[in-house]
Protein backbone atom coordinates (compact mmCIF):
# COMPACT_ATOMS: atom_id res chain seq x y z
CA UNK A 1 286.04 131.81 119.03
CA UNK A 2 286.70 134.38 116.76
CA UNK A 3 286.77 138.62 116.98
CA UNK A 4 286.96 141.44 114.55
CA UNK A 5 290.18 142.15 113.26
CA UNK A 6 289.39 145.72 113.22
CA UNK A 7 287.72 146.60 116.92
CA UNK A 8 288.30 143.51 118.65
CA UNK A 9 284.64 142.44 119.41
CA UNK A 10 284.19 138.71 119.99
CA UNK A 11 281.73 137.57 116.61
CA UNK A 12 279.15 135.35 117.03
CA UNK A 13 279.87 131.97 115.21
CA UNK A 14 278.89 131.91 111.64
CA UNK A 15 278.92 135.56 111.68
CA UNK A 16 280.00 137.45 108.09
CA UNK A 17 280.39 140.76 109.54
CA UNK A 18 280.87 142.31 113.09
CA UNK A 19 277.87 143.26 114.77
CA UNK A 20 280.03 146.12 116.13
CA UNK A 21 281.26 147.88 113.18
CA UNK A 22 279.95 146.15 110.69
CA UNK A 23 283.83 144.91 109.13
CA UNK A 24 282.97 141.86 107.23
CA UNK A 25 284.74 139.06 108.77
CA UNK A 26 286.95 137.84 105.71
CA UNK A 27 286.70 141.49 104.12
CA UNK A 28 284.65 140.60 101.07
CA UNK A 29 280.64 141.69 101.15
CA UNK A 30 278.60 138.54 100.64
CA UNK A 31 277.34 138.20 97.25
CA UNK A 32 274.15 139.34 97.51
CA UNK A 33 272.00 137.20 94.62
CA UNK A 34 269.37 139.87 92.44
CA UNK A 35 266.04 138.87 92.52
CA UNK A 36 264.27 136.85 90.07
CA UNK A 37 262.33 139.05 87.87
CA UNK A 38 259.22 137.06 86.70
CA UNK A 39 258.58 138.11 83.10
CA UNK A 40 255.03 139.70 82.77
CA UNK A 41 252.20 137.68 81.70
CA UNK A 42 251.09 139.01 78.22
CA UNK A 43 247.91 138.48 77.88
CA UNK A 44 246.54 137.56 74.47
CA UNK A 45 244.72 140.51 72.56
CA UNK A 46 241.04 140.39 72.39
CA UNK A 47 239.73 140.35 68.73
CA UNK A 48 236.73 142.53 67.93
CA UNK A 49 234.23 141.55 65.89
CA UNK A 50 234.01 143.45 62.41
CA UNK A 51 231.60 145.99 62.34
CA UNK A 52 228.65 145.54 59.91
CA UNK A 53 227.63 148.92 58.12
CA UNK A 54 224.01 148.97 59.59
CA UNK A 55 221.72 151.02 58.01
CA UNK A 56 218.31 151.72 59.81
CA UNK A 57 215.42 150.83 57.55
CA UNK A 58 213.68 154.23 56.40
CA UNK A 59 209.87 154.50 57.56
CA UNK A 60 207.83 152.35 55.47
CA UNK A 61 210.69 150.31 53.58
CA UNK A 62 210.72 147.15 56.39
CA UNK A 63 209.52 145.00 53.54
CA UNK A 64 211.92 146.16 50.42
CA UNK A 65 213.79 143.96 49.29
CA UNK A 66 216.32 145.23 46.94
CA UNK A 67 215.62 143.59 42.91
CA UNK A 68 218.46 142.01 41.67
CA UNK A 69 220.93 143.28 39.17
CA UNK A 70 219.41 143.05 35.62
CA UNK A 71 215.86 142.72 36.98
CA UNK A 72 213.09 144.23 34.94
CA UNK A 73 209.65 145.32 36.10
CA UNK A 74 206.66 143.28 34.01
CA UNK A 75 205.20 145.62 31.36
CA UNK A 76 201.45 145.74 31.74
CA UNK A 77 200.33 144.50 28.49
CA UNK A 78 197.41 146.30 26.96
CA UNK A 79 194.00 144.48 27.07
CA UNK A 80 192.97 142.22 24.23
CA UNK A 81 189.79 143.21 21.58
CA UNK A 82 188.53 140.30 23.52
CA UNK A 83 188.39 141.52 27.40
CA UNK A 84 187.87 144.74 25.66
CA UNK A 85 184.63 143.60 24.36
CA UNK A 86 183.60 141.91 27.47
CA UNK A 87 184.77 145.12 30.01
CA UNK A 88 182.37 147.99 27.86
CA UNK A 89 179.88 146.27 26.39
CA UNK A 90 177.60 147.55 29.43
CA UNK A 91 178.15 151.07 28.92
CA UNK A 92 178.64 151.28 25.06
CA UNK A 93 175.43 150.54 24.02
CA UNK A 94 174.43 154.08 25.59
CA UNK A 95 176.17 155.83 22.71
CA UNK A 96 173.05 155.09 20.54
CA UNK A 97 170.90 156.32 23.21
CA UNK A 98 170.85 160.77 21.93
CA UNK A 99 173.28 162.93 24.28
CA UNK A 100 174.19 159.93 26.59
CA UNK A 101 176.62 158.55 23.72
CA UNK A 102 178.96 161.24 26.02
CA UNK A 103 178.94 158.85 28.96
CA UNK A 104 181.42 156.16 27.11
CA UNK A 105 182.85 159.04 25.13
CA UNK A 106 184.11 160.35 28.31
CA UNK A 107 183.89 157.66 30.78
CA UNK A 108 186.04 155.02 28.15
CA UNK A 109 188.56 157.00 26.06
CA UNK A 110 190.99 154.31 26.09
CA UNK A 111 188.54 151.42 25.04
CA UNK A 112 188.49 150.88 21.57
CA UNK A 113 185.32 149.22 21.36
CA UNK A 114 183.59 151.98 22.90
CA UNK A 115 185.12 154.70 20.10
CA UNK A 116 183.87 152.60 17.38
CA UNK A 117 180.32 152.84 18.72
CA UNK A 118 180.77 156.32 19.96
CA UNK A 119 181.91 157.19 16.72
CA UNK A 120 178.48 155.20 15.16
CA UNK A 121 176.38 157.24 17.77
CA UNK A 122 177.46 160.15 17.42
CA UNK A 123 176.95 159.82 13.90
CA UNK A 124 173.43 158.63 14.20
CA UNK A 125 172.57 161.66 16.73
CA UNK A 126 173.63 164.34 14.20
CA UNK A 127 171.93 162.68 11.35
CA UNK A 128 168.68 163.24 13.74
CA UNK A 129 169.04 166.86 14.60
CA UNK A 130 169.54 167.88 10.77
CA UNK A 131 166.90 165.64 9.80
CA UNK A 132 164.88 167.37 12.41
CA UNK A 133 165.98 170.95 11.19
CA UNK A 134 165.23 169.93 7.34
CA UNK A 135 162.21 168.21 8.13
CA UNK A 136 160.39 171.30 9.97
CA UNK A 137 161.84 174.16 7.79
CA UNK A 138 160.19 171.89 5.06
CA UNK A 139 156.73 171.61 6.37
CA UNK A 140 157.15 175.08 7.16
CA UNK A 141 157.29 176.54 3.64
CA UNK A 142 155.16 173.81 2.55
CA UNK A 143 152.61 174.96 4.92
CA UNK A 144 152.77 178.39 3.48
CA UNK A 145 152.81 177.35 0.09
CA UNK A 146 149.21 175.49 0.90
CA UNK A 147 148.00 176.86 4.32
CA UNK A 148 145.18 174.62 5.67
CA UNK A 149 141.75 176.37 7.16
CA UNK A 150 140.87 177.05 10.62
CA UNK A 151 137.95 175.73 12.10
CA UNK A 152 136.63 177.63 15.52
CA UNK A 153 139.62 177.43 17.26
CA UNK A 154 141.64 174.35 15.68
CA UNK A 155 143.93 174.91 12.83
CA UNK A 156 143.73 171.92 10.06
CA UNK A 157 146.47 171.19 8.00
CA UNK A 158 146.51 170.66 4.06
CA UNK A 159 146.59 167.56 2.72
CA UNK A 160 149.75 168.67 0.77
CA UNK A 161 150.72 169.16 4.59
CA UNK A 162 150.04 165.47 5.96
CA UNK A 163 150.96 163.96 2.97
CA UNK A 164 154.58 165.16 3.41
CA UNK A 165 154.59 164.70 7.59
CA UNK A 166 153.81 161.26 6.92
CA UNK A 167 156.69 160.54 5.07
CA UNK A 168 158.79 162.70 6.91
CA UNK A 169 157.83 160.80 9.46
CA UNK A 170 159.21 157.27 8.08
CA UNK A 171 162.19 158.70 8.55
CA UNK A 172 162.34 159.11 11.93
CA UNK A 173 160.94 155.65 12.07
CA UNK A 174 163.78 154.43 10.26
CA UNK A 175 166.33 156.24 12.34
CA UNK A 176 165.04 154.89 16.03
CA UNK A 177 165.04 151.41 14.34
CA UNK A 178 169.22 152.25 13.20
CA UNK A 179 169.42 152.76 17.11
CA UNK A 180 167.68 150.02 18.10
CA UNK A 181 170.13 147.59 16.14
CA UNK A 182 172.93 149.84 17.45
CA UNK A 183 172.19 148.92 21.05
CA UNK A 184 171.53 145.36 20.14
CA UNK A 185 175.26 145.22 18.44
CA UNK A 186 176.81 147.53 21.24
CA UNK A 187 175.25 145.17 23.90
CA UNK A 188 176.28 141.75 22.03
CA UNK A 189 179.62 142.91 21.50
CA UNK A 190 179.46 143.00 17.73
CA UNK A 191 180.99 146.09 15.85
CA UNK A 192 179.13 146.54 12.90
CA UNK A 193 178.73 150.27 11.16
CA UNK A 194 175.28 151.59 10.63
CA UNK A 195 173.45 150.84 7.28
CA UNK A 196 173.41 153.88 5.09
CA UNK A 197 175.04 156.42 8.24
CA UNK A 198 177.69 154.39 9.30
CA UNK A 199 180.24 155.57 7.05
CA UNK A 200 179.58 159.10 7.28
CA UNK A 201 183.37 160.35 7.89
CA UNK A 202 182.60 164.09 9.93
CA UNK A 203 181.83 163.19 12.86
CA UNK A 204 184.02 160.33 13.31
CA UNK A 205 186.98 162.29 11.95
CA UNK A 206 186.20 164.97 14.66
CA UNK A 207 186.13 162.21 17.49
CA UNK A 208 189.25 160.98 16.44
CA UNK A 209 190.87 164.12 17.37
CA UNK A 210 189.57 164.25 20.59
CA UNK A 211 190.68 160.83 21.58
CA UNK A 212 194.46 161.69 20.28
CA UNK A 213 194.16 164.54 22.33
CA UNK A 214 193.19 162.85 25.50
């Protein structure tokens, strides 16, 4: 049996220190052994996802799609004398038809085949109104120059008079027939001028300012 060297207790066996006093036994403090520290778990970092720049699609853009680099829009080409022809032939022959020649003039500026026949038109419906001013300021002097008689209450007219209307009035005969032909060529798409009026430059030169203009 053993007992503490320093108060004389009796020690249990196996004891390393006296339950007493607390003397260790063979005067040394058992080597306590320091805990095992477990090293932390690390965990592995989480990798985002890249951000995409996101760009909300501005009202009524869903369906653009952005052209290519070097892309260039079609130019519209301008219509050929042919589709021309075929697109105003309805409405140009009106331009041989008095005032209405302003329908195409207005309604077609950009068709060529409708100036040309504007242009003829035009032409044809001042040749009428002078011929119409000559004609009556002529009858009207030659009706003074030989007056006819009255008879109760109807006037007769010299023969001078009738002589001269008649053949005044060929000419208005020959102008309705130069409209006639210029319907007939405005409807069949032919351009041809007018005989004898056609190339009468005034008028034509006048239109051709307007159309620059528009």
């Amino acid at each position: 049996m053993a007992f503490c060297h320093q108060c004389g207790q009796q020690l249990p066996e196996g004891a390393n220190a006296c339950p007493n006093c607390g003397t260790f036994v063979n005067g040394q403090a058992p080597v306590q052994q320091a805990p095992v520290q477990q090293a932390p778990v690390q965990q592995a970092p989480v990798q985002q996802a890249p951000q995409q720049n996101y760009q909300q699609p501005q009202p009524g853009m869903q369906n653009y799609q952005q052209a290519p680099q070097g892309y260039q829009a079609p130019v519209q080409q301008p219509a050929t004398p042919e589709a021309d022809v075929q697109q105003n032939r309805g409405i140009a022959w009106l331009s041989y038809v008095g005032l209405l020649f302003l329908i195409p003039m207005f309604a077609r500026k950009e068709s060529e085949y409708c100036q040309f026949h504007v242009k003829q038109g035009a032409t044809l419906f001042a040749v009428e109104v002078a011929y119409t001013i000559v004609t009556r300021i002529l009858l009207a002097i030659i009706n003074a120059i030989f007056p006819g008689d009255w008879f109760l209450y109807f006037y007769s007219y010299s023969a001078v008079y009738n002589v001269f209307n008649v053949i005044f009035s060929a000419g208005y005969i020959f102008l309705t027939v130069l409209a006639i032909i210029g319907i007939v060529n405005a409807a069949t798409g032919k351009k041809n001028e007018l005989l004898l009026i056609g190339k009468i430059p005034w008028i034509a030169k006048l239109l051709d300012k307007f159309y620059k203009k528009a």
